[in-house]
Protein backbone atom coordinates (compact mmCIF):
# COMPACT_ATOMS: atom_id res chain seq x y z
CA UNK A 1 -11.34 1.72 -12.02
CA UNK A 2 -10.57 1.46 -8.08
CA UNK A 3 -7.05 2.42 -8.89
CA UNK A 4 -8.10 5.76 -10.47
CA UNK A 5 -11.06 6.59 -8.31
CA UNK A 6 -8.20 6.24 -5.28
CA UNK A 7 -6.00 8.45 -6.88
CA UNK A 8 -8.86 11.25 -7.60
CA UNK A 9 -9.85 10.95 -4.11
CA UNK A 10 -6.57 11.23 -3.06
CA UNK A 11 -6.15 14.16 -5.09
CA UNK A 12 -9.06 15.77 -4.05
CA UNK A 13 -8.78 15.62 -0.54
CA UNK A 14 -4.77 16.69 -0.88
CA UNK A 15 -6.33 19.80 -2.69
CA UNK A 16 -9.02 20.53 -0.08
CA UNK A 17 -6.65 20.52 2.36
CA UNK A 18 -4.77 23.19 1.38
CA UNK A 19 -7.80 24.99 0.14
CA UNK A 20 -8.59 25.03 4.22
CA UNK A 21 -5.31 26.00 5.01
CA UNK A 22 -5.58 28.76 2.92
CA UNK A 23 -8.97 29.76 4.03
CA UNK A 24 -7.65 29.29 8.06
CA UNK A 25 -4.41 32.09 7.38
CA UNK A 26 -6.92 34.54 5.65
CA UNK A 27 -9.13 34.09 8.86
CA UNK A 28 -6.14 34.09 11.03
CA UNK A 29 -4.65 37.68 9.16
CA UNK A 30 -8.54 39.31 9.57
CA UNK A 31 -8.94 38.40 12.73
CA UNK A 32 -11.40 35.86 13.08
CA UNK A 33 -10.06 33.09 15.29
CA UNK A 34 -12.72 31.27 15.71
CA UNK A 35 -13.34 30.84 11.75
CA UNK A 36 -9.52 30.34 11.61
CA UNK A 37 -9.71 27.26 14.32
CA UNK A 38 -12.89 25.87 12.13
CA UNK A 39 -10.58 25.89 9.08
CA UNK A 40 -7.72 24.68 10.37
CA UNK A 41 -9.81 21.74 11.87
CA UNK A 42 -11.40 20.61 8.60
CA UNK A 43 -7.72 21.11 6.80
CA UNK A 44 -6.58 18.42 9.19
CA UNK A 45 -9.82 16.10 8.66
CA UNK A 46 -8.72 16.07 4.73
CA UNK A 47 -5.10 15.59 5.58
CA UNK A 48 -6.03 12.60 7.69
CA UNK A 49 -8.36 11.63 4.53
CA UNK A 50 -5.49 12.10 1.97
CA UNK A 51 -3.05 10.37 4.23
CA UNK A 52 -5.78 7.15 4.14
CA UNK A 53 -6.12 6.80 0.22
CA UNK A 54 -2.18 7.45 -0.15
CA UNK A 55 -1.87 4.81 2.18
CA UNK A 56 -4.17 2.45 0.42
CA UNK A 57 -3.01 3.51 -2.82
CA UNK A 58 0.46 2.04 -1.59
CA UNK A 59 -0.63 -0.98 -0.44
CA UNK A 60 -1.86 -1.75 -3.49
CA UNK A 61 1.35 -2.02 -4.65
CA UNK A 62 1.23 1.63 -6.93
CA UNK A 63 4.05 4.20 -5.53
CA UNK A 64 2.91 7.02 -8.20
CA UNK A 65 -0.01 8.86 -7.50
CA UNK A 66 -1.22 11.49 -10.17
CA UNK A 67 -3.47 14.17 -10.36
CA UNK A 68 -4.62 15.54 -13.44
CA UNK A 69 -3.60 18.95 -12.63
CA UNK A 70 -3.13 20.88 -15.53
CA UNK A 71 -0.05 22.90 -16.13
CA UNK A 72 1.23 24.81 -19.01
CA UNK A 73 3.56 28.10 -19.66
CA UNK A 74 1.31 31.23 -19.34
CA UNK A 75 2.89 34.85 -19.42
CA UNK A 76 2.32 37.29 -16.99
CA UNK A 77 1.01 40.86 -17.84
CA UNK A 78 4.65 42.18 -16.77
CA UNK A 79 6.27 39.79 -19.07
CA UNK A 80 4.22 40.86 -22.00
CA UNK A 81 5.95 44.30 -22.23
C-alpha cells in the first residue's frame, strides 16, 4: 500500500505543479504580478514535494513511477470532416 500511496502522491503533486505553473503564465500574460509571483511560489513548493516522494520512491528500490493518467485516441472536430 505505501508503494502506491507514494506514487499517487507523487503524481499528484507533479500535476499540481504544473497546474501552478499554468495558473502563474496566465497571471503573468494579464498582468497581475503579484498573483503570478504567488503561483509561481506554490508551483515550486509542489516541485520540492514531488522531488521528495520521487526520491523516496527510489530509495525504496522502485525506478518506475506511474500515474494512472488516462490516455486514449480522441478526434478532433477538424479531423472529423
Amino acid at each position: 500500500m505505501t508503494d502506491a500511496n507514494l506514487k499517487s502522491a507523487f503524481a499528484g503533486e507533479s500535476q499540481a505543479h504544473m497546474r501552478y505553473a499554468i495558473y502563474a503564465k496566465r497571471a503573468e500574460k494579464v498582468g497581475f504580478p503579484n498573483i503570478d509571483g504567488l503561483f509561481r511560489a506554490v508551483a515550486y513548493a509542489e516541485r520540492v514535494h514531488a522531488s521528495t516522494h520521487y526520491r523516496n520512491i527510489r530509495s525504496r528500490g522502485d525506478a518506475v513511477t506511474i500515474s494512472m493518467a488516462g490516455f486514449d485516441s480522441r478526434t478532433t472536430p477538424s479531423s472529423n470532416e
